[in-house]
Protein backbone atom coordinates (compact mmCIF):
# COMPACT_ATOMS: atom_id res chain seq x y z
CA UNK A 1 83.49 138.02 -30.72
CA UNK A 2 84.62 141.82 -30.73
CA UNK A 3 88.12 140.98 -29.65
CA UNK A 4 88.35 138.07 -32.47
CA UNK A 5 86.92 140.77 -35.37
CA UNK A 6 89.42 142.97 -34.44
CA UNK A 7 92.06 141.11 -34.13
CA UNK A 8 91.16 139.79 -37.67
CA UNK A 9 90.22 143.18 -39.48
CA UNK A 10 92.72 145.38 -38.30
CA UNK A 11 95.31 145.65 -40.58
CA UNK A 12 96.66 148.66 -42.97
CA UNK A 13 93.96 150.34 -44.98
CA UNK A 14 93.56 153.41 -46.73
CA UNK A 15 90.98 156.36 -45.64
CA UNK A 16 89.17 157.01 -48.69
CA UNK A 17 89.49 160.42 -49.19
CA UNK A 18 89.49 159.69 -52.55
CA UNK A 19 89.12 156.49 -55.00
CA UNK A 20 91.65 155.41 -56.36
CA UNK A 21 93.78 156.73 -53.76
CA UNK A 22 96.82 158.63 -53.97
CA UNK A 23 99.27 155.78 -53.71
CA UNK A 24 97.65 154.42 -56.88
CA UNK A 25 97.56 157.59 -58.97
CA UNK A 26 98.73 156.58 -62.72
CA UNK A 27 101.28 159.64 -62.70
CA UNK A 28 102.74 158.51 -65.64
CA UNK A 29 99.78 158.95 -67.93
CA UNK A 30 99.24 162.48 -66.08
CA UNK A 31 99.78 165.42 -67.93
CA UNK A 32 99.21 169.12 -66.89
CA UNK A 33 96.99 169.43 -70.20
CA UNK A 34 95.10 166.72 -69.05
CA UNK A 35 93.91 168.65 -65.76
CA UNK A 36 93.22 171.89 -67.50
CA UNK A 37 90.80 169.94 -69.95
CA UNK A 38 89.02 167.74 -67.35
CA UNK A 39 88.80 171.04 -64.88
CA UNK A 40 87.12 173.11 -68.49
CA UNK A 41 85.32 170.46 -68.97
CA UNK A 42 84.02 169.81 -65.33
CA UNK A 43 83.08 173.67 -64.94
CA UNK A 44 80.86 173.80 -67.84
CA UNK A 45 79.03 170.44 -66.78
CA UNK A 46 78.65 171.57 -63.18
CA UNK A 47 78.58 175.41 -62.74
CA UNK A 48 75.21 176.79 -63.56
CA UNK A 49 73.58 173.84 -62.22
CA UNK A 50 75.37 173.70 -58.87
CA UNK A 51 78.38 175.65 -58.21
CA UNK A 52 81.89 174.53 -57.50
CA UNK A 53 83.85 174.23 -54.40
CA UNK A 54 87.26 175.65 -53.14
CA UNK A 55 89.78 174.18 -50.73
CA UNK A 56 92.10 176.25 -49.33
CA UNK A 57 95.39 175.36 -47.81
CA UNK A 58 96.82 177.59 -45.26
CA UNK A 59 100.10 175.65 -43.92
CA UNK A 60 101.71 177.90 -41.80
CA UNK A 61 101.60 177.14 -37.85
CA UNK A 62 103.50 178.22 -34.86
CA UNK A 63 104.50 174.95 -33.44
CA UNK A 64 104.52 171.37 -34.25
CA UNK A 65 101.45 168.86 -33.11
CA UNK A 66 103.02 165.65 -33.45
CA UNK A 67 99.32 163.75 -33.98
CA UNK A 68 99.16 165.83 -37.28
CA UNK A 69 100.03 164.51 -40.86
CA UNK A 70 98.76 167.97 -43.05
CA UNK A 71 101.12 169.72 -45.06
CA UNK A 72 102.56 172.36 -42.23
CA UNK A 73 105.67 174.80 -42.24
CA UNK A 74 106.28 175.58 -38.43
CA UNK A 75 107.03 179.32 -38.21
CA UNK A 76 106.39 182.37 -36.00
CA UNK A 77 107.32 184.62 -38.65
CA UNK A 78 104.02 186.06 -39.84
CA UNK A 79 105.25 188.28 -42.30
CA UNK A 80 105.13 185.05 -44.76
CA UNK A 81 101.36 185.89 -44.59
CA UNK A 82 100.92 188.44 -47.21
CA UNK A 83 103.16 186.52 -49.62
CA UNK A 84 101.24 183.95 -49.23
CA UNK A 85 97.81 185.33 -50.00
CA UNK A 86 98.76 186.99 -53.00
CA UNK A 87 100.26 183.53 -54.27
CA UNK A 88 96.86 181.91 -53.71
CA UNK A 89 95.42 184.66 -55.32
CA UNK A 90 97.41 184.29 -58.31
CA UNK A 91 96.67 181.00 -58.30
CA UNK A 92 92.94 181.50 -58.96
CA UNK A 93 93.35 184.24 -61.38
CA UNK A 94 94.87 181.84 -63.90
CA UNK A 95 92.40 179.14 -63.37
CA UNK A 96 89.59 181.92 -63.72
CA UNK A 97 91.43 182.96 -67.31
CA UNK A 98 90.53 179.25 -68.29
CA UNK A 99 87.16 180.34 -67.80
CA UNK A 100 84.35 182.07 -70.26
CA UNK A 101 82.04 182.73 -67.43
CA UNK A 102 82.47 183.60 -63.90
CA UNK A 103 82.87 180.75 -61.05
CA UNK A 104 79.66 180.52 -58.70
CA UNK A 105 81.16 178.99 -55.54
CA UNK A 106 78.80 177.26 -53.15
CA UNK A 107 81.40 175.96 -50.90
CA UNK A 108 84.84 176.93 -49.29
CA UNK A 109 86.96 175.78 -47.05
CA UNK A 110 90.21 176.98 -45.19
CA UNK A 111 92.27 174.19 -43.86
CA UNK A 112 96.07 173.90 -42.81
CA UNK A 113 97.89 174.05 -40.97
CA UNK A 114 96.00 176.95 -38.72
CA UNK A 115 94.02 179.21 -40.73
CA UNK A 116 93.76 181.47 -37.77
CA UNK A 117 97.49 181.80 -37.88
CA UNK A 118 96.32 184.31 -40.44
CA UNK A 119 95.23 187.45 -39.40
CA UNK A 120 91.87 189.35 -39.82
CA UNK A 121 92.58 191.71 -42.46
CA UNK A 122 94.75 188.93 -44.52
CA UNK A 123 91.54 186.92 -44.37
CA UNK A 124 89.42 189.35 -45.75
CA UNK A 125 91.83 189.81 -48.68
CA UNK A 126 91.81 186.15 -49.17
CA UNK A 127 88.09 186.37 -49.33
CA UNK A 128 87.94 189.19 -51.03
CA UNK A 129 90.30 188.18 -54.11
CA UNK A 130 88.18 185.22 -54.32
CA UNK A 131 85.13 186.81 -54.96
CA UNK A 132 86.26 189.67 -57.24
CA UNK A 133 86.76 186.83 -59.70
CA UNK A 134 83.38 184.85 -58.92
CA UNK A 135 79.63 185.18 -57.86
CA UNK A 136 78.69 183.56 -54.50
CA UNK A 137 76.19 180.94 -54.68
CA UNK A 138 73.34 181.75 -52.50
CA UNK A 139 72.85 178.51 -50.77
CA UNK A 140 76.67 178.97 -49.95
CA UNK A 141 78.36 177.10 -47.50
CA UNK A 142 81.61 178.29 -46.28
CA UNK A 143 83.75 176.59 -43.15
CA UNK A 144 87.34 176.76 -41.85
CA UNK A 145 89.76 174.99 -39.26
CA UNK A 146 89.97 177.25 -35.94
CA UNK A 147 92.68 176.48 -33.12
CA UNK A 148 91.20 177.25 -30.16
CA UNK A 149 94.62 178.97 -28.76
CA UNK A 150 94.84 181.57 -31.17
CA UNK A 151 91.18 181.82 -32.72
CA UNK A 152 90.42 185.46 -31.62
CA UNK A 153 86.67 186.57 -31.02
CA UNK A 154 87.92 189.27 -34.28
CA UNK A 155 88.69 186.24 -36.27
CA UNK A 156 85.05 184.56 -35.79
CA UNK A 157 83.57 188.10 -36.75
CA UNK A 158 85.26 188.63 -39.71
CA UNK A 159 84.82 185.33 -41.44
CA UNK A 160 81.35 185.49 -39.95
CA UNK A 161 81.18 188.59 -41.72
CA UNK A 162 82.55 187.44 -45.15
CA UNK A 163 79.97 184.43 -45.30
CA UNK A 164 81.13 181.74 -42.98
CA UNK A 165 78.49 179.90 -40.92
CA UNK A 166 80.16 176.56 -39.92
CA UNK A 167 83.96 176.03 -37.92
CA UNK A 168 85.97 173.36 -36.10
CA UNK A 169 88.08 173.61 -33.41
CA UNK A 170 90.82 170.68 -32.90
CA UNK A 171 90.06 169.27 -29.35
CA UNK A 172 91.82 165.86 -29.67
CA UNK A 173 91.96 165.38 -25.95
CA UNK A 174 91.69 166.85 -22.50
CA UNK A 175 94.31 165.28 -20.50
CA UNK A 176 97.26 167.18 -19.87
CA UNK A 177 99.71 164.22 -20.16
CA UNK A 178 98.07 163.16 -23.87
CA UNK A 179 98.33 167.14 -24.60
CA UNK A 180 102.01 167.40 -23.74
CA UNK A 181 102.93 164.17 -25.47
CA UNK A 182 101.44 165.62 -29.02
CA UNK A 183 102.58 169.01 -28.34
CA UNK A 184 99.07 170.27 -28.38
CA UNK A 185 98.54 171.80 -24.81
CA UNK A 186 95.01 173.99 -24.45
CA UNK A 187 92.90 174.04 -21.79
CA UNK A 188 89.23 173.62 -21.79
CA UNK A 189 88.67 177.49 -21.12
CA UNK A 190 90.41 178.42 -24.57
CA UNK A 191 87.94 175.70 -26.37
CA UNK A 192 85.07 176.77 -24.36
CA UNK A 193 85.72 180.51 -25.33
CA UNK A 194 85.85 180.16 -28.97
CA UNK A 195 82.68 177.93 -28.72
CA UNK A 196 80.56 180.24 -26.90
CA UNK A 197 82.20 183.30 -29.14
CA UNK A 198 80.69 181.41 -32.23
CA UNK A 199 77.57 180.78 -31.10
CA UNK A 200 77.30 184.18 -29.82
CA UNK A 201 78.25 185.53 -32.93
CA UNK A 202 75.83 183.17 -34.94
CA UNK A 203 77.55 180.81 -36.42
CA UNK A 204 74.73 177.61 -37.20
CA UNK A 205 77.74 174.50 -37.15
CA UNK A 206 80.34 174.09 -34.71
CA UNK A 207 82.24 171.46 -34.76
CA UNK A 208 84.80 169.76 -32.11
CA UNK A 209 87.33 167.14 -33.24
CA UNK A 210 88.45 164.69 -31.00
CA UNK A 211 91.14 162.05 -31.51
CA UNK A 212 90.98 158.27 -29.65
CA UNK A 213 94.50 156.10 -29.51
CA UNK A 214 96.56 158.97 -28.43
CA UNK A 215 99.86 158.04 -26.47
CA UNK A 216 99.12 157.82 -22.88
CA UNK A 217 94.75 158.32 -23.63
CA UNK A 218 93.01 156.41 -20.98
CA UNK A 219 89.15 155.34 -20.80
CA UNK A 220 88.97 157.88 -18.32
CA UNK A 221 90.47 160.47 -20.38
CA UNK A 222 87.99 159.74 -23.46
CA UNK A 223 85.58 159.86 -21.20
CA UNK A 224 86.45 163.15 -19.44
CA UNK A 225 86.77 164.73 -22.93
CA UNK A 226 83.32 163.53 -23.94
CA UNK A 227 81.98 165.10 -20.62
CA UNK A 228 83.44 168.39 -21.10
CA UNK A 229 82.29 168.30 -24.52
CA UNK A 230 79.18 167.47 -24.16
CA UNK A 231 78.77 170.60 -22.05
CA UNK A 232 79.67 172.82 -25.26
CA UNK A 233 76.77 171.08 -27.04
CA UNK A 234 79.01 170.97 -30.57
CA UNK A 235 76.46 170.64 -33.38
CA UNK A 236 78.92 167.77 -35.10
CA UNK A 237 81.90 166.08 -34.31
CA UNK A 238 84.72 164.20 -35.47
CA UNK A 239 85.79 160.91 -33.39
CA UNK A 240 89.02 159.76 -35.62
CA UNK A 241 91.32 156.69 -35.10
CA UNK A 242 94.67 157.95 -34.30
CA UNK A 243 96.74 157.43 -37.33
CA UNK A 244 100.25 156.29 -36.56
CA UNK A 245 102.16 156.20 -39.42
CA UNK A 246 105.77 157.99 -38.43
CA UNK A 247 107.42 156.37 -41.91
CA UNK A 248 105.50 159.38 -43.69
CA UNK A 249 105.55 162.04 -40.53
CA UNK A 250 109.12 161.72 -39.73
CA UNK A 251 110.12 162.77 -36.89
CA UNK A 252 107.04 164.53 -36.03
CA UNK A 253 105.44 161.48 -34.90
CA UNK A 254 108.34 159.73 -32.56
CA UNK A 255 108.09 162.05 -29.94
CA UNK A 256 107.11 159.19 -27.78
CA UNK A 257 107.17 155.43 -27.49
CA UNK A 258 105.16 152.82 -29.92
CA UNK A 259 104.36 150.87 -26.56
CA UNK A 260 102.75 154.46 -25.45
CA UNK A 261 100.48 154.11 -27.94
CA UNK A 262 96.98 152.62 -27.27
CA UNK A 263 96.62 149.34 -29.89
CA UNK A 264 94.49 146.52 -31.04
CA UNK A 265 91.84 145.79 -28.28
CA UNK A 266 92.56 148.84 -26.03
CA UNK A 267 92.19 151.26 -28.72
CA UNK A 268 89.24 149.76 -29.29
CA UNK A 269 87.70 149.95 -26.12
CA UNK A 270 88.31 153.93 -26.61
CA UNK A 271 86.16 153.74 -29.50
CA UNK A 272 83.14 151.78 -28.12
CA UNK A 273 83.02 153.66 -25.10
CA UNK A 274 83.68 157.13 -26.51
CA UNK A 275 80.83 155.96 -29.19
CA UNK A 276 78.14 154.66 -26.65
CA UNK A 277 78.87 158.16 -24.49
CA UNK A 278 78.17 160.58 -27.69
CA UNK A 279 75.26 158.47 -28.75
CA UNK A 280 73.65 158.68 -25.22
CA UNK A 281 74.23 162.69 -25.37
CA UNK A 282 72.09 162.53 -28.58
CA UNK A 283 75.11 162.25 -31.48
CA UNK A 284 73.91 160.07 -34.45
CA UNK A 285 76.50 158.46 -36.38
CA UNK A 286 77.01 159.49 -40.08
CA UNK A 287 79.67 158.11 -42.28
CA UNK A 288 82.68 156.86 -40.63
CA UNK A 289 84.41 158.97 -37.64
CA UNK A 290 81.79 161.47 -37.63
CA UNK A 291 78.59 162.20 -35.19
CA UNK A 292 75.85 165.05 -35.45
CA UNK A 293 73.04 166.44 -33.31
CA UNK A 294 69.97 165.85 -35.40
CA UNK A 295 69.78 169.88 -35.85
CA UNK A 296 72.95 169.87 -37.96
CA UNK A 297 73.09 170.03 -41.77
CA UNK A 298 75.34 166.83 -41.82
CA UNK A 299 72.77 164.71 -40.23
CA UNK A 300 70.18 166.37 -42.31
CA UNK A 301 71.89 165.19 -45.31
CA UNK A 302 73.12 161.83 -44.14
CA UNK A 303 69.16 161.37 -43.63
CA UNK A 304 68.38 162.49 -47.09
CA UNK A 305 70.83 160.67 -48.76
CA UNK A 306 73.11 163.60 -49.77
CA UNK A 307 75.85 163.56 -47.74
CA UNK A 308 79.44 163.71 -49.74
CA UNK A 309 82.73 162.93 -49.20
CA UNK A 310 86.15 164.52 -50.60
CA UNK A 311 89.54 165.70 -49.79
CA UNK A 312 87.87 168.49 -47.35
CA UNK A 313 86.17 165.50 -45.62
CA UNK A 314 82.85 165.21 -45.23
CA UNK A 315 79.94 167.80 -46.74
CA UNK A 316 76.59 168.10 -46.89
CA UNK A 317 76.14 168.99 -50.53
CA UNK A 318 78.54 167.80 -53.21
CA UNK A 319 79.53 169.95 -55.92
CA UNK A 320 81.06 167.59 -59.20
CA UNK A 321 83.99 170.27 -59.18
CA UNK A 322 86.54 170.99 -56.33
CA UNK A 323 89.58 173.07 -56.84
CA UNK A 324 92.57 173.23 -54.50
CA UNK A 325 94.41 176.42 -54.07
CA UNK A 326 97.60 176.53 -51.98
CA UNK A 327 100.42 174.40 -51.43
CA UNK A 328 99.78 170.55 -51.27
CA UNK A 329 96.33 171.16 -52.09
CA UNK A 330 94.07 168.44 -54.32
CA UNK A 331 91.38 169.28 -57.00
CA UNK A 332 88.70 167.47 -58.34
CA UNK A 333 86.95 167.51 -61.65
CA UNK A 334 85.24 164.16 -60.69
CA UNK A 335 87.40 162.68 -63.83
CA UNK A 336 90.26 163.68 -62.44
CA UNK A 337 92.70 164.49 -59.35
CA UNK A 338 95.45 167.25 -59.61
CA UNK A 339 97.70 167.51 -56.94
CA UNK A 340 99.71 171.42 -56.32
CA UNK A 341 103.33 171.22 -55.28
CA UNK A 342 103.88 170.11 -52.00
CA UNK A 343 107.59 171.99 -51.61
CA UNK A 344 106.87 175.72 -50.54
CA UNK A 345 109.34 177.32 -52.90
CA UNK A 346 108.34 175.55 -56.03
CA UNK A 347 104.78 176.09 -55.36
CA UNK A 348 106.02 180.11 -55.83
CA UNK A 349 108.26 179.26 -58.69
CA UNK A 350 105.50 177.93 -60.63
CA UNK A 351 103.67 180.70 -60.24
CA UNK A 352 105.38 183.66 -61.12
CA UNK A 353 106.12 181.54 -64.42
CA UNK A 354 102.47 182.15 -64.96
CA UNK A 355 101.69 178.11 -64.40
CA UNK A 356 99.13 176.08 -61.87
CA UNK A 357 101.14 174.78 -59.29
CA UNK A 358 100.08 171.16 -60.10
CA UNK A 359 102.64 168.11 -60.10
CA UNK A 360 100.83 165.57 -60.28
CA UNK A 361 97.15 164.00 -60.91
CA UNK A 362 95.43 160.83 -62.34
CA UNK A 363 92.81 160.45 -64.92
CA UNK A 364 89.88 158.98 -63.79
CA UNK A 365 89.16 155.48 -65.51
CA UNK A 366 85.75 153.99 -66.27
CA UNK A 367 86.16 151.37 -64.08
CA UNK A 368 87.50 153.96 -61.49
CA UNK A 369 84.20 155.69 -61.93
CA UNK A 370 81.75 152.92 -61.07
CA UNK A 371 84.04 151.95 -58.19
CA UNK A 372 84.19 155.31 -56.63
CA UNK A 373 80.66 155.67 -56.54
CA UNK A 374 80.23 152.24 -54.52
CA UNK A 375 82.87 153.72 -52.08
CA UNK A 376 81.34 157.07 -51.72
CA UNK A 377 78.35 155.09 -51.07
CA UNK A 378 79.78 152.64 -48.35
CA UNK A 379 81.53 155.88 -46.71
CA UNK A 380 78.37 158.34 -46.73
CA UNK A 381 75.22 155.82 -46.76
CA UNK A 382 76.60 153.26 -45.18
CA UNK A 383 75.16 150.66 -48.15
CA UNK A 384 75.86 150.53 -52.07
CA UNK A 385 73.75 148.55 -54.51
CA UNK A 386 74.80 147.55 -58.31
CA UNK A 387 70.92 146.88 -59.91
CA UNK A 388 71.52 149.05 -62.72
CA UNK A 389 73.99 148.76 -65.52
CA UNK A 390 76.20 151.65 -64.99
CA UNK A 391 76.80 150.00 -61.77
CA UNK A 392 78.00 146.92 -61.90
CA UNK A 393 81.43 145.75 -63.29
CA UNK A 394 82.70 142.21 -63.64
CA UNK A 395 84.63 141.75 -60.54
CA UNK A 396 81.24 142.07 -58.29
CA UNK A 397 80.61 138.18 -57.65
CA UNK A 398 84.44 137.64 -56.67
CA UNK A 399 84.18 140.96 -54.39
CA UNK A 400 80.81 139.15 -52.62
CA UNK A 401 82.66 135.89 -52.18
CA UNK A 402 85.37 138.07 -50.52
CA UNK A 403 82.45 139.85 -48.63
CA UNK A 404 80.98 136.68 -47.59
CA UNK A 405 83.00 136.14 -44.96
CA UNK A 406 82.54 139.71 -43.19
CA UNK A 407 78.14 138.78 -43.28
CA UNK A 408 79.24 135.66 -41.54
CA UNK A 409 80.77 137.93 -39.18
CA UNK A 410 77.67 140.16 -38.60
CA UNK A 411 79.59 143.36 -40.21
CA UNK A 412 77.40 143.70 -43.28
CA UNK A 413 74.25 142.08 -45.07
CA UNK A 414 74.56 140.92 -48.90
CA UNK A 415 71.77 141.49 -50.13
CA UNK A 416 70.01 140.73 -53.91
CA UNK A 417 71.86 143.53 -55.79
CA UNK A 418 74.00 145.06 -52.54
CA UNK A 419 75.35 145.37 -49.31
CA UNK A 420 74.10 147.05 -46.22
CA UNK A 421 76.67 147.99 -43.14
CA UNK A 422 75.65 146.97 -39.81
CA UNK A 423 75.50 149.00 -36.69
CA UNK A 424 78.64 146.56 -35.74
CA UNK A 425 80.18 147.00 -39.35
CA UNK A 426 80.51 150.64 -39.26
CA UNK A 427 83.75 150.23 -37.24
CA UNK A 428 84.91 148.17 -40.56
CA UNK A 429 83.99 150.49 -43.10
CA UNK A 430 87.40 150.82 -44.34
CA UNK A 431 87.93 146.92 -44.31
CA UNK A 432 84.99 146.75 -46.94
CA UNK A 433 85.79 149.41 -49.38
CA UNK A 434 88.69 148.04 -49.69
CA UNK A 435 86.85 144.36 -50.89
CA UNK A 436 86.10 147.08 -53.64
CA UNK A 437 89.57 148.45 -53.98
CA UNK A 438 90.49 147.06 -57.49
CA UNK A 439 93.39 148.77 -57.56
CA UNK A 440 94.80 147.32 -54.06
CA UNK A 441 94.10 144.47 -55.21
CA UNK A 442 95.83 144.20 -58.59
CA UNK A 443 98.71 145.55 -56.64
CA UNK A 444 99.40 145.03 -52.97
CA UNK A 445 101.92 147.92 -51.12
CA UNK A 446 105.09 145.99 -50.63
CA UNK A 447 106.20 148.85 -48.13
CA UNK A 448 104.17 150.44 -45.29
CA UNK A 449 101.64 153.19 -46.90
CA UNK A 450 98.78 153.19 -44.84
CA UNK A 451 97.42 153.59 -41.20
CA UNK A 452 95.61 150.17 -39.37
CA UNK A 453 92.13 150.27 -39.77
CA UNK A 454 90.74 149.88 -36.32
């Protein structure tokens, strides 16, 4: 039965970091007006009563990882540092002029590229800039990306020091022939020192990501990586699906062989079995890809029903407004996406002409609305409903009669005025938001956009 469902669901699918996703963005109806309305607008709605939340892109790394499909400029030429800081700086000084009242930020979070490329005191001027423009929230919750090969115990001080309670260290996979083939090699010892150094140091999340469908990644090596994990005792983790998708990663991703490359069936089995271990070492799955101890703030919210999901993956509060600084970074009013440059240089251009760095963005529709929320649901509660009118839109009996078909199969339950995901549909999450998708629908890809679902 497993090996027929996945032969039958696995096919290309977005990720739903957003809805609609970026691929479906009406660009052309996108203006740079547009954004600074929706963002004025969004602040007023949201501040006072929650806060707002900042992504921060920090691209620079000193070699490539050929698993990795961020926005990255491979250098080890750290005097682009300070430039950089001061341009993300800038960058939040003009949105702040939009502003009659001071940002209160409840969340931030530095991703990359490798954040701890970055050193110490560049950090705390990040930080520092921030928050000489804007009033930290006291329920605050502030996270970054760590690479366990050059995350010093001074890094997890400082940012300790400047607010941060919760990191993640990239783990992907043990194995030394896996490691070499994606150009990540680091040995348990450097994860297990930045781990203990954390918890030492008091940080209350720590999080491990680990990566299944590598080239070369056995059962045993899964396994092994589980093991050695579960000796660190991560609060959370992140078990993603290798995403193999070299016609948007270039060269970065052919490194090896496509027949090196765990698929269908196999890939599965790396799933199950990596699953079943972290569940019998007392992980809970929440949302899709991602396990917690029951101690963690993720679970806590998953539990309560709060658990969000945006660009920065997934959170346990949501705040309506999220604004990207940095190169390639995405904002979100919640009625609309803005998108910074993605090119380096004309990410500084824009700036020093006194301009947000933003090239492109969609307005949010009403229909996109109600169908977001039904995805956010699926991807953070694991069930939507549409029993009240703000809810339900006119496509919903030809999406059931599409979702028919995956309750024959045991992957969900339709229910009166819903769905629910089974335990053996939350490998298919992805395959039922997009039943939802009304924009994938209207218009299927006619070249190769997306990763495989399973």
């Amino acid at each position: 039965m497993k090996n027929t469902l996945i032969q039958k669901y696995n096919v290309p699918g977005p990720r739903y970091t957003s809805y609609p996703t970026v691929p479906y963005w009406n660009e052309a109806e996108f203006t740079y007006q547009d954004w600074v309305d929706s963002f004025k607008k969004s602040f007023k709605e949201s501040n006072t009563k929650e806060g707002i939340s900042l992504y921060i892109h920090l691209p620079f790394c000193e070699s490539m990882c050929t698993f990795c499909g961020c926005n990255k400029r491979i250098t080890k030429n750290h005097e682009v540092e300070s430039p950089y800081i001061q341009a993300v700086l800038k960058e939040w000084r003009l949105y702040c002029k939009l502003l009659d009242e001071k940002p209160i930020i409840k969340e931030i979070h530095l991703g990359g590229g490798t954040p701890t490329f970055f050193s110490t005191k560049n950090l705390e001027d990040l930080i520092n800039g921030i928050f000489a423009y804007a009033i930290k929230a006291e329920d605050h919750e502030f996270s970054f990306e760590g690479h366990p090969n050059n995350t010093t115990y001074a890094h997890l001080q400082k940012l300790y020091d400047l607010g941060f309670r919760r990191v993640s260290f990239g783990v992907q996979d043990y194995a030394e022939k896996v490691q070499k083939a994606i150009h990540r090699e680091q040995p348990f010892h450097n994860v297990a020192k930045v781990t203990f150094w954390a918890k030492e140091i008091g940080y209350t999340s720590i999080g491990h990501d680990i990566i299944f469908g590598l080239p070369f990644q056995t059962i045993e090596n899964v396994v092994d990586t589980i093991e050695k994990t579960k000796s660190l005792q991560p609060d959370r983790l992140a078990f993603y699906s290798y995403a193999h998708v070299p016609w948007i990663k270039g060269n970065g991703q052919r490194g090896f062989k496509d027949e090196d490359i765990p698929k269908d069936q196999e890939k599965r089995i790396l799933y199950q079995v990596g699953k079943e271990l972290l569940q019998k070492n007392g992980y809970i799955e929440i949302g899709m890809d991602h396990f917690a101890l029951p101690t963690d703030s993720l679970y806590q919210s998953f539990k309560n029903g709060e658990l969000h999901r945006n660009f920065m993956g997934y959170s346990s509060s949501k705040t309506q407004l999220m604004i990207g600084l940095g190169v390639s970074s995405i904002s979100d009013s919640w009625y609309s996406f803005a998108q910074n440059e993605k090119n380096l240089d004309d990410y500084y251009q824009l700036l020093e002409w006194d301009k947000l760095p933003v090239f492109r963005g969609h307005l949010l529709t009403a229909e996109d609305l109600i169908v977001r929320k039904h995805i956010l649901n699926l991807m953070c509660q694991f069930e939507t409903y549409w029993d009240t009118k703000d809810s339900y839109f006119e496509e919903i009996p030809e999406i059931l009669e599409q979702l028919s078909e995956m309750d024959n199969d045991g992957i969900l339950i339709i229910k009166e005025n819903g769905i629910q995901v089974t335990d053996l549909g939350k490998a298919y999450v992805r395959n039922i938001c997009m039943a939802f998708d009304l924009h994938l629908k209207r218009k299927a890809p006619e070249t190769a956009l997306f990763s495989m679902t399973v």
